[in-house]
Protein backbone atom coordinates (compact mmCIF):
# COMPACT_ATOMS: atom_id res chain seq x y z
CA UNK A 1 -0.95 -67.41 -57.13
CA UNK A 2 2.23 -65.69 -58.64
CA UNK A 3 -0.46 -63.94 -61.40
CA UNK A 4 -2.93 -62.51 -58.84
CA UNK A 5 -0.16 -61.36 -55.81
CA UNK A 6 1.33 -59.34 -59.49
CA UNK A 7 -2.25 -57.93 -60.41
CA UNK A 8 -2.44 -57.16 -56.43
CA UNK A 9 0.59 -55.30 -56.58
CA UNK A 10 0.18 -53.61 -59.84
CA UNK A 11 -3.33 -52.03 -59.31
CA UNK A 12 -3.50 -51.52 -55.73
CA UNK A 13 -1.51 -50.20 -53.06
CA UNK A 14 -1.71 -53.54 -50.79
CA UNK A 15 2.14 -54.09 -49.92
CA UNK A 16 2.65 -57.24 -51.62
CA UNK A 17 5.63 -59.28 -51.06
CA UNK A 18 7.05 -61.54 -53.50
CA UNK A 19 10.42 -63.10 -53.15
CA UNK A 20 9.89 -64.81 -56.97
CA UNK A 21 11.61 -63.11 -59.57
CA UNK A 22 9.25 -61.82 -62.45
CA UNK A 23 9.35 -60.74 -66.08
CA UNK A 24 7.11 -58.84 -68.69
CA UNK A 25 5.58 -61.77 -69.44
CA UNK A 26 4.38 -62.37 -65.81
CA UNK A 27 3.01 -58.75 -65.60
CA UNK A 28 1.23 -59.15 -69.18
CA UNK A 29 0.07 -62.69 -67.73
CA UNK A 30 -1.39 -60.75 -64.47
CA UNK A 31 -4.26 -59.20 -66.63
CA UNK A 32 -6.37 -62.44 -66.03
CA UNK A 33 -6.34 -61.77 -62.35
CA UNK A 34 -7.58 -57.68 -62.93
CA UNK A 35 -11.25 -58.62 -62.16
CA UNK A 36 -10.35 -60.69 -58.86
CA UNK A 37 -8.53 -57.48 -57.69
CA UNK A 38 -11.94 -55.55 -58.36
CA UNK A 39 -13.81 -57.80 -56.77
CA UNK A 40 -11.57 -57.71 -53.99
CA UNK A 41 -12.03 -54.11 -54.06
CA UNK A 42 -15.85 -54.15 -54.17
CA UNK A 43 -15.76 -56.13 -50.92
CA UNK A 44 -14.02 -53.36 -49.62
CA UNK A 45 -16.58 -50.97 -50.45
CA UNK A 46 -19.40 -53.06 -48.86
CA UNK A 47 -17.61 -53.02 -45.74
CA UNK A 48 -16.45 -50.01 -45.66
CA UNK A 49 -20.35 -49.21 -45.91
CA UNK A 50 -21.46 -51.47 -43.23
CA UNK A 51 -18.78 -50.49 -40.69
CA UNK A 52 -19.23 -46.46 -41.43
CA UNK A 53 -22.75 -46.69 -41.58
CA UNK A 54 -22.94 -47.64 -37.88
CA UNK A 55 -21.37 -44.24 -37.04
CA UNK A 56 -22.25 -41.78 -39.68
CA UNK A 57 -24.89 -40.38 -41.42
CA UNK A 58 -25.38 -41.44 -45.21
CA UNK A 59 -24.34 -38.48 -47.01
CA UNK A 60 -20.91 -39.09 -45.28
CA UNK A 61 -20.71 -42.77 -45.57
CA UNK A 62 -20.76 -42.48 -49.66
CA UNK A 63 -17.60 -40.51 -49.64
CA UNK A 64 -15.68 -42.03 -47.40
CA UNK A 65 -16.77 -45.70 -50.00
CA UNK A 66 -15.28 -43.05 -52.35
CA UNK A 67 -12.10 -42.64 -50.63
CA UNK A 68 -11.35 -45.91 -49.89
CA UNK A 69 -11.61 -46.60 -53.58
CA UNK A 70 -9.49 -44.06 -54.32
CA UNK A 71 -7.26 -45.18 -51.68
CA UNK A 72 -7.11 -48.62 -52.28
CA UNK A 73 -5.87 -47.95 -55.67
CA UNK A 74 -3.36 -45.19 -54.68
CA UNK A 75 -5.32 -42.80 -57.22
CA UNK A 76 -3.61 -44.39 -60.07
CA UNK A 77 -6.47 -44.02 -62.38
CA UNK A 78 -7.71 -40.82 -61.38
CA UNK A 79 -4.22 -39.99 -62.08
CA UNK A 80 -4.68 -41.81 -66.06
CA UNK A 81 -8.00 -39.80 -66.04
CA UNK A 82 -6.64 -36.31 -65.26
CA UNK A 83 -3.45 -36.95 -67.77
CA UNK A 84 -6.00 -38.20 -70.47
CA UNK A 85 -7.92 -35.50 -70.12
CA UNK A 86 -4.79 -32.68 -70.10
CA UNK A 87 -4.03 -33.77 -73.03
CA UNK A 88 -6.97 -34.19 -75.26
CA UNK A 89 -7.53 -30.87 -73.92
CA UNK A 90 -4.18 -29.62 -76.00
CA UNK A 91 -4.47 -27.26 -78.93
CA UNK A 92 -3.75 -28.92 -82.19
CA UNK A 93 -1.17 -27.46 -84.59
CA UNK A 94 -3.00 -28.87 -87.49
CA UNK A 95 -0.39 -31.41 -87.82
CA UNK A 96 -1.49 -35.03 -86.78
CA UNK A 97 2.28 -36.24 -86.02
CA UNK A 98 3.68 -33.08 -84.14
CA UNK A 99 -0.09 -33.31 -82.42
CA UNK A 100 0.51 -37.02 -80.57
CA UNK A 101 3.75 -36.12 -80.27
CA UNK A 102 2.92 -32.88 -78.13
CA UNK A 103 -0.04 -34.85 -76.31
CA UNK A 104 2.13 -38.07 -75.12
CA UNK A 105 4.48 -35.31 -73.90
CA UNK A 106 1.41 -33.97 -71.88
CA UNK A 107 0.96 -37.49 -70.47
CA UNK A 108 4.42 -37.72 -68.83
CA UNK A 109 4.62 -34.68 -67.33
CA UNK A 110 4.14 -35.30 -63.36
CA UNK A 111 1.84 -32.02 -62.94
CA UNK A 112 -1.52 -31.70 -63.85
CA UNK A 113 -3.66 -29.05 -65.77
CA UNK A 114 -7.17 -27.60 -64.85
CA UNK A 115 -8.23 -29.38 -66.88
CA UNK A 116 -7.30 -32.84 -65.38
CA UNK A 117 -8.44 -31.43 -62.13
CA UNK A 118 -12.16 -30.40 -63.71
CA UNK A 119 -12.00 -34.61 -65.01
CA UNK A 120 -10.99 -35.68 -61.21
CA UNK A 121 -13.48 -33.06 -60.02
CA UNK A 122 -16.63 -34.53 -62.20
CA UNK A 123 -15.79 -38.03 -61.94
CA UNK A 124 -15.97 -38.39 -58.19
CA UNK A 125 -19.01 -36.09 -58.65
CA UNK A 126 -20.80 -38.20 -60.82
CA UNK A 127 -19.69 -41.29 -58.86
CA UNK A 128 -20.87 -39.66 -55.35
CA UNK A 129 -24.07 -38.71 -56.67
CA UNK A 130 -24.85 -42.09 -58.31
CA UNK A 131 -23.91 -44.21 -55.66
CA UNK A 132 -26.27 -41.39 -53.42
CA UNK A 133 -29.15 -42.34 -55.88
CA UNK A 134 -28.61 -46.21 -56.02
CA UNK A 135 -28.49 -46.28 -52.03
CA UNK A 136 -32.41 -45.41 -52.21
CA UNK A 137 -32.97 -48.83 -54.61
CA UNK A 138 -33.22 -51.94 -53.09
CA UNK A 139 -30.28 -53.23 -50.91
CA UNK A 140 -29.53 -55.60 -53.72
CA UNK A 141 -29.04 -53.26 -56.14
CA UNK A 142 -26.66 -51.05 -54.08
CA UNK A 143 -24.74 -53.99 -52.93
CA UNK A 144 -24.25 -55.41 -56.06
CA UNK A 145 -23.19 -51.95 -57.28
CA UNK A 146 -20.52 -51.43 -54.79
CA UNK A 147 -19.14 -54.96 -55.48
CA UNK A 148 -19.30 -55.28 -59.78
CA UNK A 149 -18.49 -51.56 -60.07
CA UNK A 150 -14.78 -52.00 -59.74
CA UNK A 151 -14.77 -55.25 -60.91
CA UNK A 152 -16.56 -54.29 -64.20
CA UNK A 153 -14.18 -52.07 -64.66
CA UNK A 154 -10.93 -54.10 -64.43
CA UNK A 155 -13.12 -56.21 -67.09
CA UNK A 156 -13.00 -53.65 -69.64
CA UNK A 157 -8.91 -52.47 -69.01
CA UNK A 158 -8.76 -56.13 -70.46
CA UNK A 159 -10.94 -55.98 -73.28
CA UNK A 160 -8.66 -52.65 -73.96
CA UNK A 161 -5.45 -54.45 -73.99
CA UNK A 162 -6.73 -57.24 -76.70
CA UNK A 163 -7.84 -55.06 -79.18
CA UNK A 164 -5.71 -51.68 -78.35
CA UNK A 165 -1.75 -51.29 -79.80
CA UNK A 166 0.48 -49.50 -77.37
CA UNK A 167 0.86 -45.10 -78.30
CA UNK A 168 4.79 -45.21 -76.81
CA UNK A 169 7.48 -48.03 -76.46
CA UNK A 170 8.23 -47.27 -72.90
CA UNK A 171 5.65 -47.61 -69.68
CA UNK A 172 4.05 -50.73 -68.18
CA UNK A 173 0.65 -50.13 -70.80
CA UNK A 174 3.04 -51.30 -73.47
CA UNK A 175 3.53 -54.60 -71.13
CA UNK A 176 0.21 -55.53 -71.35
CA UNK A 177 -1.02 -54.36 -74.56
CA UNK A 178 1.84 -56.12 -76.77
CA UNK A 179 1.32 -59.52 -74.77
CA UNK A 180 -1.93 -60.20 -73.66
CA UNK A 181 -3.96 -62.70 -75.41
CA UNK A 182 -6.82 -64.58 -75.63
CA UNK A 183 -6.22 -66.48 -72.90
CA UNK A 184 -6.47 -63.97 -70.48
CA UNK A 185 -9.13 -62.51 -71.70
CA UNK A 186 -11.41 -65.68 -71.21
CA UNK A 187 -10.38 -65.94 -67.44
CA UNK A 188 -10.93 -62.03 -66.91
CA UNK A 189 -14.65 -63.16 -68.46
CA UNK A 190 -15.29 -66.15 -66.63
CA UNK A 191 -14.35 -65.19 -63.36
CA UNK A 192 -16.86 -61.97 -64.08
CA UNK A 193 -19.67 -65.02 -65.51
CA UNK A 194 -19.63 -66.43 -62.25
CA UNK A 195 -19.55 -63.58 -59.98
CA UNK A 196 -22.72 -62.41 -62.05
CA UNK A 197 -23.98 -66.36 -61.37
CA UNK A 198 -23.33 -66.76 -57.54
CA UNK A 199 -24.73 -63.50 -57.40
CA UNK A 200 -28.54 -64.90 -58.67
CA UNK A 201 -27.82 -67.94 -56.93
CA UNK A 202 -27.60 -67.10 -53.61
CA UNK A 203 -29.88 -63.24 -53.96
CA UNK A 204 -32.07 -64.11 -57.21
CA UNK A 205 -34.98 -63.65 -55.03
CA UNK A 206 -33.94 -60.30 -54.97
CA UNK A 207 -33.28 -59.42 -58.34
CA UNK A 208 -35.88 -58.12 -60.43
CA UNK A 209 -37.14 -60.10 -63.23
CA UNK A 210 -35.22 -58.41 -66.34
CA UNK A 211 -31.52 -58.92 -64.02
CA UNK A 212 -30.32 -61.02 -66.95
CA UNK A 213 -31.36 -58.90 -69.89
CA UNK A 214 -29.11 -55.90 -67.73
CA UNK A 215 -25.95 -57.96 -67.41
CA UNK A 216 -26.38 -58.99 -71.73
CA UNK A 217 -27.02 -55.48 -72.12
CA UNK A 218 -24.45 -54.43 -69.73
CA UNK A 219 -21.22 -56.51 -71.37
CA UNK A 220 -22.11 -55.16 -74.96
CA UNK A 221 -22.29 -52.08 -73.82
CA UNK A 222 -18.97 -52.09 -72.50
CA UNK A 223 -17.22 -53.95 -75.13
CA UNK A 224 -18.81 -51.11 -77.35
CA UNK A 225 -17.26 -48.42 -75.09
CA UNK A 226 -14.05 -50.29 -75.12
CA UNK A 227 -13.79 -50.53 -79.27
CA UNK A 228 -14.70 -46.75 -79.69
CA UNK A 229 -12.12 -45.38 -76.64
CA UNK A 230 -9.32 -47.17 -78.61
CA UNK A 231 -10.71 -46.09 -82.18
CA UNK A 232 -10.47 -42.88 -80.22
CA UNK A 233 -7.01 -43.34 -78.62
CA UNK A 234 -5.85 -44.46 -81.65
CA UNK A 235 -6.59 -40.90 -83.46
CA UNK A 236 -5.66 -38.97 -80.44
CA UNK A 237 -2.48 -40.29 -79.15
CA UNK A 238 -1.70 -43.68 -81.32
CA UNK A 239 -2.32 -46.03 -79.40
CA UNK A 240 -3.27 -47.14 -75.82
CA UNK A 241 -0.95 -46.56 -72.24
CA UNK A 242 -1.41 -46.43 -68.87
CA UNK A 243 -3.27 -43.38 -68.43
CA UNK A 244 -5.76 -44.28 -70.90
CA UNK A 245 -6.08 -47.34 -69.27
CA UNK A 246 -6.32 -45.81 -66.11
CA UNK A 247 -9.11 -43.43 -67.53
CA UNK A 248 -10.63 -46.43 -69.12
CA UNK A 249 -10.96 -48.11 -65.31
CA UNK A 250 -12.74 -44.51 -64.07
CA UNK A 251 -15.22 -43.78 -67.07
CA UNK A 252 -16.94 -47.38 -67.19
CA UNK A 253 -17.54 -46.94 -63.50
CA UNK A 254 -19.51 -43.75 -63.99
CA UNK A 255 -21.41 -45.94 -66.95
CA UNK A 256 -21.82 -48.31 -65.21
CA UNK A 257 -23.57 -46.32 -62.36
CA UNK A 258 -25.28 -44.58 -64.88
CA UNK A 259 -26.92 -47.92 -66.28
CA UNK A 260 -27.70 -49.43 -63.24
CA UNK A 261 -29.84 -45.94 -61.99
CA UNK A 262 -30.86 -45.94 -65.70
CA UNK A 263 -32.24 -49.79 -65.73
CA UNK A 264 -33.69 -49.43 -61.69
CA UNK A 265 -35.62 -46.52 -62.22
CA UNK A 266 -37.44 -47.84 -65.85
CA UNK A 267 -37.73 -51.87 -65.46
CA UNK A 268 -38.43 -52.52 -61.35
């Protein structure tokens, strides 16, 4: 319980109260309960869409899903996205040390550059007009959408963390990329196996016969995102932190939006 009120705390902005005294090693630990907080948040979204779209027309009803997600986060990884972005946007002096050096300063500054606001800008774009798109599928698919889209995403932060090595020795990334393990890892999974299992369980009637070949195709794909982002991280800033993290979190939804409009419109 301790684990998922610190994942609660740490990714959303639900005021969580915990009179328990913790340490890095509970926050690293808290990475195993990352995909219950998304699915948390992808219940959020389906109600959010049943109770708005009693009162407003469907156009409006996908952004305000939108801001609730946004919201329920407190834009932290919109926030990772626009940083990100800011600074692989910086001019390189030809000089890979001074170049992380100048980019990580990027990172910690509190404002943001145009072009952080252009990454904000095109991911809620790209999310709106996906989630427009998916809402003509079946109600399945858009359901299921709303709810693994978050969750998904959480998923990959903690592939990240495994396999990344932290670009600074301050921030909370450096937490949870020096101590997470394997362990966690194969909850994060599991927990996301069984979602994916009640889910054909209790709707399989609904699902379209190549569901299963999706998901397979759906977890390699993101693994694969996840080992060339930190290859990529890696050469850009030296490691992994929060904000790439955080930008992590908003570029496998849009993927995974993408794969699910992808999959709908060539296989059912």
């Amino acid at each position: 319980m301790k684990t998922l009120l610190i994942a609660f705390q740490f990714l959303t902005i639900i005021p969580v109260r915990s009179s328990i005294a913790i340490n890095e090693e509970d926050i690293a630990k808290s990475s195993s309960a990352f995909v219950i907080v998304g699915i948390f948040q992808g219940i959020l979204l389906i109600v959010t869409d049943y109770i708005s779209g009693s009162a407003f027309h469907p156009d409006l009803v996908t952004g305000i899903i939108l801001l609730v997600l946004v919201l329920s986060n407190g834009g932290l990884h919109l926030d990772g996205l626009a940083d990100t972005f800011d600074a692989i946007a910086a001019k390189s002096t030809g000089n890979i040390d001074i170049d992380r050096e100048k980019r990580l300063s990027i990172m910690k500054d509190s404002a943001i550059g145009p072009i952080g606001v252009i990454a904000i800008v095109f991911s809620l774009a790209l999310k709106y007009l996906s989630l427009k798109n998916l809402s003509h599928f079946s109600t399945f698919t858009y359901y299921s959408s709303l709810l693994l889209m978050p969750a998904l995403s959480k998923w990959t932060m903690v592939i990240s963390m495994l396999y990344g090595k932290p670009s600074r020795e301050d921030g909370l990334g450096r937490i949870f990329i020096n101590r997470i393990g394997i362990k966690e890892i194969a909850i994060s999974t599991l927990i996301l196996l069984l979602l994916l299992m009640l889910l054909q369980v209790f709707f399989g009637r609904y699902t379209p016969n190549s569901q299963y070949a999706f998901y397979a195709v759906l977890f390699l794909t993101m693994y694969f995102f996840c080992r060339v982002w930190i290859v990529f991280s890696n050469r850009k800033f030296g490691g992994l932190n929060g904000d790439t993290l955080g930008a992590i979190n908003e570029i496998t939804e849009i993927i995974f939006l993408l794969m699910v409009l992808i999959w709908s419109r060539l296989f059912t």
